[in-house]
Protein backbone atom coordinates (compact mmCIF):
# COMPACT_ATOMS: atom_id res chain seq x y z
CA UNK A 1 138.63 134.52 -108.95
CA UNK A 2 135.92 137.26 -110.29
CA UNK A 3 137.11 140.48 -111.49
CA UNK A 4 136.91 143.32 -109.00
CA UNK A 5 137.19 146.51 -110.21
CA UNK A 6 134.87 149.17 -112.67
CA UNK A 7 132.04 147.50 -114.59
CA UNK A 8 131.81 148.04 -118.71
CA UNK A 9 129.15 150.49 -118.27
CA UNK A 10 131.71 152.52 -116.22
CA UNK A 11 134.16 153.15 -119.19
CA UNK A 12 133.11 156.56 -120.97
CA UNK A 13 133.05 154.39 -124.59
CA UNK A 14 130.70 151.86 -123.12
CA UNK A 15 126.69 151.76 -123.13
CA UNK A 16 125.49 149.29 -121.10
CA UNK A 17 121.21 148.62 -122.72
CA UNK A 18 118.69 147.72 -121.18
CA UNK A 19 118.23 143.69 -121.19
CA UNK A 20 115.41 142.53 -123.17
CA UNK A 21 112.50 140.06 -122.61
CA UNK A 22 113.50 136.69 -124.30
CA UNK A 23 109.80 135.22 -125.25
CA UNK A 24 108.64 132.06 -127.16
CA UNK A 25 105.92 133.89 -129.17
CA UNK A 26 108.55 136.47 -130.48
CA UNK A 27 111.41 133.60 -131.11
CA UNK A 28 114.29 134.73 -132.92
CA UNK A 29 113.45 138.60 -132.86
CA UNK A 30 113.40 141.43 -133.89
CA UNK A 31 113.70 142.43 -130.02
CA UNK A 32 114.01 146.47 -129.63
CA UNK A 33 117.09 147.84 -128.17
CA UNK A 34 116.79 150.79 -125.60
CA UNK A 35 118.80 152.55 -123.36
CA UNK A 36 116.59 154.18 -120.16
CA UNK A 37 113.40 153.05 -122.36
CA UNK A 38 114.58 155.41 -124.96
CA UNK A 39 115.32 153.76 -128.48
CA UNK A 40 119.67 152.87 -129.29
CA UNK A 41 121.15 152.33 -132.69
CA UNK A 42 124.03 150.29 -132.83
CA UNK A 43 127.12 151.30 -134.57
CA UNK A 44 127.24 147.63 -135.70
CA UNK A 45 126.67 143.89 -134.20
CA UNK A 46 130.34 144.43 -133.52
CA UNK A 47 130.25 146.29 -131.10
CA UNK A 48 127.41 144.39 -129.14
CA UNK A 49 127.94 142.25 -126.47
CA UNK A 50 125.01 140.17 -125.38
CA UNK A 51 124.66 137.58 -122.87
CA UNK A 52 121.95 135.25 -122.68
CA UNK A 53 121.20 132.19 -119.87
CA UNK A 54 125.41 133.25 -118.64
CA UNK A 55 126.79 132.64 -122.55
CA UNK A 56 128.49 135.76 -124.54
CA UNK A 57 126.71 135.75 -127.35
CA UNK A 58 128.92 136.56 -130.77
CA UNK A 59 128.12 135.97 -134.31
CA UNK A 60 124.70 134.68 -133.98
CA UNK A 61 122.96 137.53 -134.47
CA UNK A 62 122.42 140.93 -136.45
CA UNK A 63 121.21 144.34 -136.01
CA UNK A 64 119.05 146.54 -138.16
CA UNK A 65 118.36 150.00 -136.84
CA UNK A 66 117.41 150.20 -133.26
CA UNK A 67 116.79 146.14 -133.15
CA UNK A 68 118.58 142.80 -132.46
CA UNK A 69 117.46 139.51 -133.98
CA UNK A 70 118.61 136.29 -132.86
CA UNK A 71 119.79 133.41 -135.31
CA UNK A 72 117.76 130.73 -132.99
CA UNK A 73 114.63 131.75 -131.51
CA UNK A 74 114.50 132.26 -127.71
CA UNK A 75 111.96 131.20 -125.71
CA UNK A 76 109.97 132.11 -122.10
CA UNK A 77 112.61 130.25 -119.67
CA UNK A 78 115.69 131.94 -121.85
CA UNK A 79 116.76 135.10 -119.60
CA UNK A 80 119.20 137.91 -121.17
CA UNK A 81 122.23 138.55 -118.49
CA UNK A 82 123.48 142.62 -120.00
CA UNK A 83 123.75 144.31 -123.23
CA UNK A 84 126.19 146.51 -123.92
CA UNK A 85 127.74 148.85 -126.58
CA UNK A 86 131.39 149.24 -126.70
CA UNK A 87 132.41 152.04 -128.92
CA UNK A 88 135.93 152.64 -131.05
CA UNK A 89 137.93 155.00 -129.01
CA UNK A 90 138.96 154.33 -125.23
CA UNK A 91 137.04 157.74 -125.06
CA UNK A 92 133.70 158.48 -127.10
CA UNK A 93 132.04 161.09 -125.74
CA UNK A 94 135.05 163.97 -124.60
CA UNK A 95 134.49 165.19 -121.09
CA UNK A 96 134.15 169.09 -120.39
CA UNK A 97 137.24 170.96 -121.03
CA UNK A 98 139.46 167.91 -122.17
CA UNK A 99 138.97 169.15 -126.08
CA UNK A 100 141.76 171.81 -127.20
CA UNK A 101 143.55 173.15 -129.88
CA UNK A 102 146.04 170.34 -130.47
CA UNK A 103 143.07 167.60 -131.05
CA UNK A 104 141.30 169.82 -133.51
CA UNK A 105 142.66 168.58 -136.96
CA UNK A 106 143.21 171.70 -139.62
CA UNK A 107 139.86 172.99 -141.58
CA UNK A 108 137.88 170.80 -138.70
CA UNK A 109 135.60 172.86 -137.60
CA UNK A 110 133.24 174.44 -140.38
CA UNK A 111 130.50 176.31 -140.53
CA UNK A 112 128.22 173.57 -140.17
CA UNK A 113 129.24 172.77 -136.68
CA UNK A 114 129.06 176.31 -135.54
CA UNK A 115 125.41 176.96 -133.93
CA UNK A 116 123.73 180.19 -135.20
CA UNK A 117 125.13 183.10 -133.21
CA UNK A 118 127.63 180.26 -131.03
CA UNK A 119 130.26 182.56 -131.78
CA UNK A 120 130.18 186.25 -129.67
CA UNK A 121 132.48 189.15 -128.91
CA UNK A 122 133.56 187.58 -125.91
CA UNK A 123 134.47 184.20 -127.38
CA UNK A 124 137.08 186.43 -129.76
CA UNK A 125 140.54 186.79 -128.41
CA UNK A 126 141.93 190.31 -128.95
CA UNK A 127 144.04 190.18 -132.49
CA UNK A 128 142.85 186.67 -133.46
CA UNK A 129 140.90 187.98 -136.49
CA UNK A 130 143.45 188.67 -139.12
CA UNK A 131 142.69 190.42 -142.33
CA UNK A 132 143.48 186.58 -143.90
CA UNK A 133 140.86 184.67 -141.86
CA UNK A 134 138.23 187.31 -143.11
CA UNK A 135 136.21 187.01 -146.01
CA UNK A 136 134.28 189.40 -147.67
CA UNK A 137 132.21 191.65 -145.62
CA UNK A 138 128.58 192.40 -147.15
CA UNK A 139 127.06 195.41 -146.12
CA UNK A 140 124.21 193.45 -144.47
CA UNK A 141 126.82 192.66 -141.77
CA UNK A 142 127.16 196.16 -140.50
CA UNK A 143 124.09 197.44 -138.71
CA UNK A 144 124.46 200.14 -136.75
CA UNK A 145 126.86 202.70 -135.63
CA UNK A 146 130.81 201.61 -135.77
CA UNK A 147 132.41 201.56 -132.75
CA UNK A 148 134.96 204.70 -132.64
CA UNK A 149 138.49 204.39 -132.75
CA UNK A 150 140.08 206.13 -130.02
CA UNK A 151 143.96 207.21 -129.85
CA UNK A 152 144.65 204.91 -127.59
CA UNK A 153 144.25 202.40 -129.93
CA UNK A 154 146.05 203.83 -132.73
CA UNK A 155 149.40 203.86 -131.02
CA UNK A 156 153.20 204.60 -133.02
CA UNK A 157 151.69 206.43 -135.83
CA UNK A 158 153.27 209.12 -137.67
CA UNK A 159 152.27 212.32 -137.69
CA UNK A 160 151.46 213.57 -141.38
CA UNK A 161 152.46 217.67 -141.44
CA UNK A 162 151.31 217.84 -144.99
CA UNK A 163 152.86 221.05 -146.64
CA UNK A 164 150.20 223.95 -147.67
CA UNK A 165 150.15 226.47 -150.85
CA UNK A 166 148.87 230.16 -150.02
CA UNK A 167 149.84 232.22 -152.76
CA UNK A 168 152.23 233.18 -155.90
CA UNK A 169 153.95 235.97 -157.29
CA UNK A 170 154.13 236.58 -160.52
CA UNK A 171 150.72 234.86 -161.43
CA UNK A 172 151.46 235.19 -164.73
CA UNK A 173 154.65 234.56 -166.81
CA UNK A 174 156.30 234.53 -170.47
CA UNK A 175 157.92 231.41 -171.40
CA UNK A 176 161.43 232.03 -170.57
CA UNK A 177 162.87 230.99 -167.24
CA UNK A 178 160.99 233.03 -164.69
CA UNK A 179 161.72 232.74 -161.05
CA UNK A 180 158.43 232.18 -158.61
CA UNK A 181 157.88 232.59 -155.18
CA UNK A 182 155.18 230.47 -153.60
CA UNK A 183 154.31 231.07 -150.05
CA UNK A 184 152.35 228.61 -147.56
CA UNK A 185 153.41 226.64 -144.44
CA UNK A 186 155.43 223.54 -143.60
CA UNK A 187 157.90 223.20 -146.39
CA UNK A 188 160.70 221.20 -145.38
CA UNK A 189 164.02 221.52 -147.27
CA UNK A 190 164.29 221.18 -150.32
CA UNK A 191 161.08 220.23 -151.56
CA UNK A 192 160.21 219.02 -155.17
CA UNK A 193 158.27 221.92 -156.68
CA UNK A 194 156.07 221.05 -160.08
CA UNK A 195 153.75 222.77 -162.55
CA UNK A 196 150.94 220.76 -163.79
CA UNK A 197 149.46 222.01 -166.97
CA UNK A 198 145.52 221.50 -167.03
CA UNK A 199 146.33 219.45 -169.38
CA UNK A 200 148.05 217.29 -167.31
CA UNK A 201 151.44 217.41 -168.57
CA UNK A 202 153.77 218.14 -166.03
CA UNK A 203 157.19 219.87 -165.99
CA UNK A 204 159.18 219.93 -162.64
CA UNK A 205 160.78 223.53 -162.24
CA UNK A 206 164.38 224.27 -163.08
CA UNK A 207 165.67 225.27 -160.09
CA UNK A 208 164.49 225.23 -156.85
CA UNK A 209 165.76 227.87 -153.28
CA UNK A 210 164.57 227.03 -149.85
CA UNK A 211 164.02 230.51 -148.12
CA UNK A 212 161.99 228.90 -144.87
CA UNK A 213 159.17 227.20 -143.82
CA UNK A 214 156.37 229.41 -145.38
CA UNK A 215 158.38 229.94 -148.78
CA UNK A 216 160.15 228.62 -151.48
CA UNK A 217 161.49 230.10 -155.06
CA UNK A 218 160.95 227.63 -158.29
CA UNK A 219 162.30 228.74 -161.80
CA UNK A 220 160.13 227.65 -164.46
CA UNK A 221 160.95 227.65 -167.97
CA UNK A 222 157.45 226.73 -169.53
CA UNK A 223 157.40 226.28 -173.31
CA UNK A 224 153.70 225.49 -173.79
CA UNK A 225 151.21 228.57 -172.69
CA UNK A 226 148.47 227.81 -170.37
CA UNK A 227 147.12 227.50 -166.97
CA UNK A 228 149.62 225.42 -164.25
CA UNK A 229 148.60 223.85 -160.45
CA UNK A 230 151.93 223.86 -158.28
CA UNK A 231 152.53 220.44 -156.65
CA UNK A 232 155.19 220.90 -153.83
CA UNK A 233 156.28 217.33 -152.00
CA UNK A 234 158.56 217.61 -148.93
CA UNK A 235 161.34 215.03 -149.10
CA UNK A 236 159.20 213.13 -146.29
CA UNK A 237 156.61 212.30 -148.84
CA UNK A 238 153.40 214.53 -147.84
CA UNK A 239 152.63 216.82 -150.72
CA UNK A 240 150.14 219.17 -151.61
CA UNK A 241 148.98 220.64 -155.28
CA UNK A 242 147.17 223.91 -155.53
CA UNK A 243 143.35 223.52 -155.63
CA UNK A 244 142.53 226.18 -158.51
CA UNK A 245 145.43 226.70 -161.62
CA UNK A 246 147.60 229.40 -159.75
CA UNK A 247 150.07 230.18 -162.94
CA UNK A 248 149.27 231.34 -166.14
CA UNK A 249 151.92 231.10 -168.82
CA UNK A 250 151.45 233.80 -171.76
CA UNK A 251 153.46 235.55 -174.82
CA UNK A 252 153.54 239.35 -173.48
CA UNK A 253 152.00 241.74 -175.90
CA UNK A 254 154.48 242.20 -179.17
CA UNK A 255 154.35 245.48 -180.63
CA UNK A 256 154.94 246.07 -184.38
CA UNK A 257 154.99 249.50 -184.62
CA UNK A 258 159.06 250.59 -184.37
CA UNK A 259 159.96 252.75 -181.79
CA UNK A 260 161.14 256.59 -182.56
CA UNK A 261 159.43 259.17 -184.50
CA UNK A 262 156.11 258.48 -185.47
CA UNK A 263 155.39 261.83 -187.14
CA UNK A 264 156.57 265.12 -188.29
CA UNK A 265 154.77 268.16 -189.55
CA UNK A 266 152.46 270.96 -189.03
CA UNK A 267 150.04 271.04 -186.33
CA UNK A 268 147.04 269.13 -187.90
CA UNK A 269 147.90 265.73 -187.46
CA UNK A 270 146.04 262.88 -189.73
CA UNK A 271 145.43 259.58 -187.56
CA UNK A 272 148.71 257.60 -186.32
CA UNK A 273 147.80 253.83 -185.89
CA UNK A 274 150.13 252.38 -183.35
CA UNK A 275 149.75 248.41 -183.12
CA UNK A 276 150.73 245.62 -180.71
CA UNK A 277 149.82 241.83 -181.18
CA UNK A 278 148.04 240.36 -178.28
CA UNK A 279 147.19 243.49 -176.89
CA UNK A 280 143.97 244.49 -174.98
CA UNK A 281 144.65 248.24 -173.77
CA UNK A 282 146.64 250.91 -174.61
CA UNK A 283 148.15 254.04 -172.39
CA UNK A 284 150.73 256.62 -172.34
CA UNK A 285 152.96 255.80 -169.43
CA UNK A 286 156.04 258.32 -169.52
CA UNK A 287 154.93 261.88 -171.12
CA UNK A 288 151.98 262.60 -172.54
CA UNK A 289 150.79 263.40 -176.16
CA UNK A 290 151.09 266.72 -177.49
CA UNK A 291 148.40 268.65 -175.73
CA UNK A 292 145.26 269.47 -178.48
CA UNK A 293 145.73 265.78 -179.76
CA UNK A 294 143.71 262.86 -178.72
CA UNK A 295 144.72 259.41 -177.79
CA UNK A 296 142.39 256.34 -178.33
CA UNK A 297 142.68 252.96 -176.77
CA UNK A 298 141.87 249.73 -178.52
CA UNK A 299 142.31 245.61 -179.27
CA UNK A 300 145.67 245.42 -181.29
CA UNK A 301 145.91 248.91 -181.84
CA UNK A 302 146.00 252.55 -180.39
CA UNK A 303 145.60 256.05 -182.30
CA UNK A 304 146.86 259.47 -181.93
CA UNK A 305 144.94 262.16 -184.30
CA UNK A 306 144.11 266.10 -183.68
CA UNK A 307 145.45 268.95 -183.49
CA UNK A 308 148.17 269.96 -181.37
CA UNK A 309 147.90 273.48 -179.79
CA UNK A 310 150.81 273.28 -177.36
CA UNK A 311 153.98 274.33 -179.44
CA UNK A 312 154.04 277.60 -181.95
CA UNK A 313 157.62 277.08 -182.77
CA UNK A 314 159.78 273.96 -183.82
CA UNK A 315 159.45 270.96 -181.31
CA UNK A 316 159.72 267.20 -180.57
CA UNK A 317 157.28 265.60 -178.25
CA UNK A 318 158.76 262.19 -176.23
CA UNK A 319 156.38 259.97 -174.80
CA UNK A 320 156.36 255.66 -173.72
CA UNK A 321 153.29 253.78 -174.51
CA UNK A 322 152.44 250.54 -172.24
CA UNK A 323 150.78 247.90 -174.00
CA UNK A 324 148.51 245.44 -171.93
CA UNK A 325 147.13 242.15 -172.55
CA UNK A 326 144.57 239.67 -171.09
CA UNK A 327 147.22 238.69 -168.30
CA UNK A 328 148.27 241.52 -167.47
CA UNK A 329 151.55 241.57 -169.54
CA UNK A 330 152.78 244.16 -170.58
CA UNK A 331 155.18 245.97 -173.04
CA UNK A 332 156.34 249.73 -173.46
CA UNK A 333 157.66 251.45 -176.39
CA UNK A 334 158.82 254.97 -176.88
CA UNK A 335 157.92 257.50 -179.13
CA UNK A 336 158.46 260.63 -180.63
CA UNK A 337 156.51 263.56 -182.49
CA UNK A 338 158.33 266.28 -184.27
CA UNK A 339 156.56 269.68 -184.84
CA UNK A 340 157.55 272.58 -188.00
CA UNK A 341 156.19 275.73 -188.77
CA UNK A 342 156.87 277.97 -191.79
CA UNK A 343 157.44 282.05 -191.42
CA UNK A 344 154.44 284.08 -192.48
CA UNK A 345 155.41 287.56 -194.54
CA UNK A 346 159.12 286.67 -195.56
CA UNK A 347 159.65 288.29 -199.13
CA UNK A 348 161.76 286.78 -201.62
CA UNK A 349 165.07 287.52 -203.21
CA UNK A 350 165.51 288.22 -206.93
């Protein structure tokens, strides 16, 4: 009984050719293969099946490119029955929509099968680009203005409250433990509170009181003199150094001139040299110099020199000198000046 059912050319693997001409003057071939008039290359003989005069042909003949040849010749009478092409695969050619994921073997699909520009925005799932399936961007790949990032796609981020520095008092300090108050906003408690030589060397202060949000009080004891930044970092992590060197460390003028008297005698009064290492500027800060003598201001050193017209009898003058350096520092001493007189006309005794 004859098969009833779907042809080989139905079968999505199978070509069926178009029959050729069998003819005495062309023999044993080559005949041309076509499918639709339009040239077909074999995968192999193979895969051919060829029927000529109701036979299957098989093994008795060979392709070569887009032709068959025969190993006997054919002739006029001869008449070819079908040609056909039967692939490898129940299915060679996949229909629409039948390919997915699964059936795509790893590292499959390179850049070589991709079409120029076959890839858009809308053919990119939300997420699927990972920072691992993205090579190195050149800048030749951003034209254009970026695309602005809205809040409402930055969602469950922290909010940084970074803390702030304002001010300090004292600016400037000796190098024995001296307490500091900084002032600023959003200190949390207790921060970390540092002094960063410009150097770079830095020495985390001794002790450290939280007074509130806008103001904190850090003991330093700061061997080296210099200028310090203040880093402060709340025990959240944000942190903030000072942008200009807010503390100056410096040895307070020293003075080498004792304290006490510094003279005694008559009126006329030679120059005094009072002296004070490190200092820039001298003044008399508690009292004053006799009146009639004059006081001079200098580097290092001050004088007193004149004469005094304000006592006629036995006196002592107290006074405090302040001496001032570069910083600001300063140092006081006190002094004294002791005035004699001798009595005019007093006879003598024999």
């Amino acid at each position: 009984m004859a098969y009833i059912g779907q042809g080989l050319d139905r079968f999505s693997n199978v070509e069926k050719l178009d029959v050729i001409t069998p003819a005495t003057a062309t023999g044993a071939g080559p005949y041309n293969l076509t499918k639709a008039s339009v040239a077909f290359v074999p995968s192999s003989a193979d895969t051919m099946v060829v029927s000529i005069n109701g036979v299957v042909q098989y093994g008795n003949f060979t392709v070569n490119g887009s032709t068959i040849t025969f190993s006997a010749a054919l002739a006029d009478a001869d008449v070819c029955d079908f040609i056909y092409h039967i692939g490898t695969g129940f299915i060679t050619t996949p229909g629409d929509g039948t390919v997915n994921t699964a059936q795509l073997a790893s590292n499959s699909v390179t850049t070589a099968q991709l079409a120029s520009n076959s890839v858009t925005t809308a053919k990119i799932n939300n997420l699927a680009v990972t920072d691992a399936k993205v090579n190195t961007i050149s800048a030749s790949k951003l034209t254009g203005a970026l695309p602005s990032i809205s809040g409402a796609n930055l969602t469950n981020l922290p909010a940084e409250t970074k803390p702030t520095i304002g001010s300090i008092s004292p600016t400037v300090i000796e190098n024995n433990a001296t307490a500091v108050t900084i002032t600023g906003t959003n200190f949390i408690s207790v921060p970390q509170v540092e002094a960063i030589n410009s150097t770079g060397a830095i020495v985390a202060a001794d002790s450290i009181v939280y007074t509130s949000g806008t103001q904190v009080i850090a003991t330093f004891t700061l061997p080296v003199d210099g200028t310090y930044f203040i880093r402060i970092e709340n025990n959240d992590g944000n942190a903030v150094r000072s942008s200009a060197a807010l503390l100056t460390v410096s040895d307070a003028p020293a003075w080498t001139t004792a304290a006490g008297s510094i003279y005694t005698g008559g009126s006329s009064v030679s120059t005094i040299t009072l002296s004070a290492t490190g200092a820039t500027s001298f003044a008399v800060t508690t009292g004053s110099v006799p009146t009639g003598l004059t006081f001079t201001s200098g580097t290092g050193s001050c004088t007193i020199a004149g004469t005094q017209t304000e006592f006629s009898a036995a006196a002592t003058k107290n006074f405090s000198i302040t001496a001032t350096d570069g910083e600001g520092q300063t140092a006081v001493r006190a002094f004294s000046m002791s005035f004699a007189f001798e009595m005019s006309g007093s006879g003598g005794f024999n």
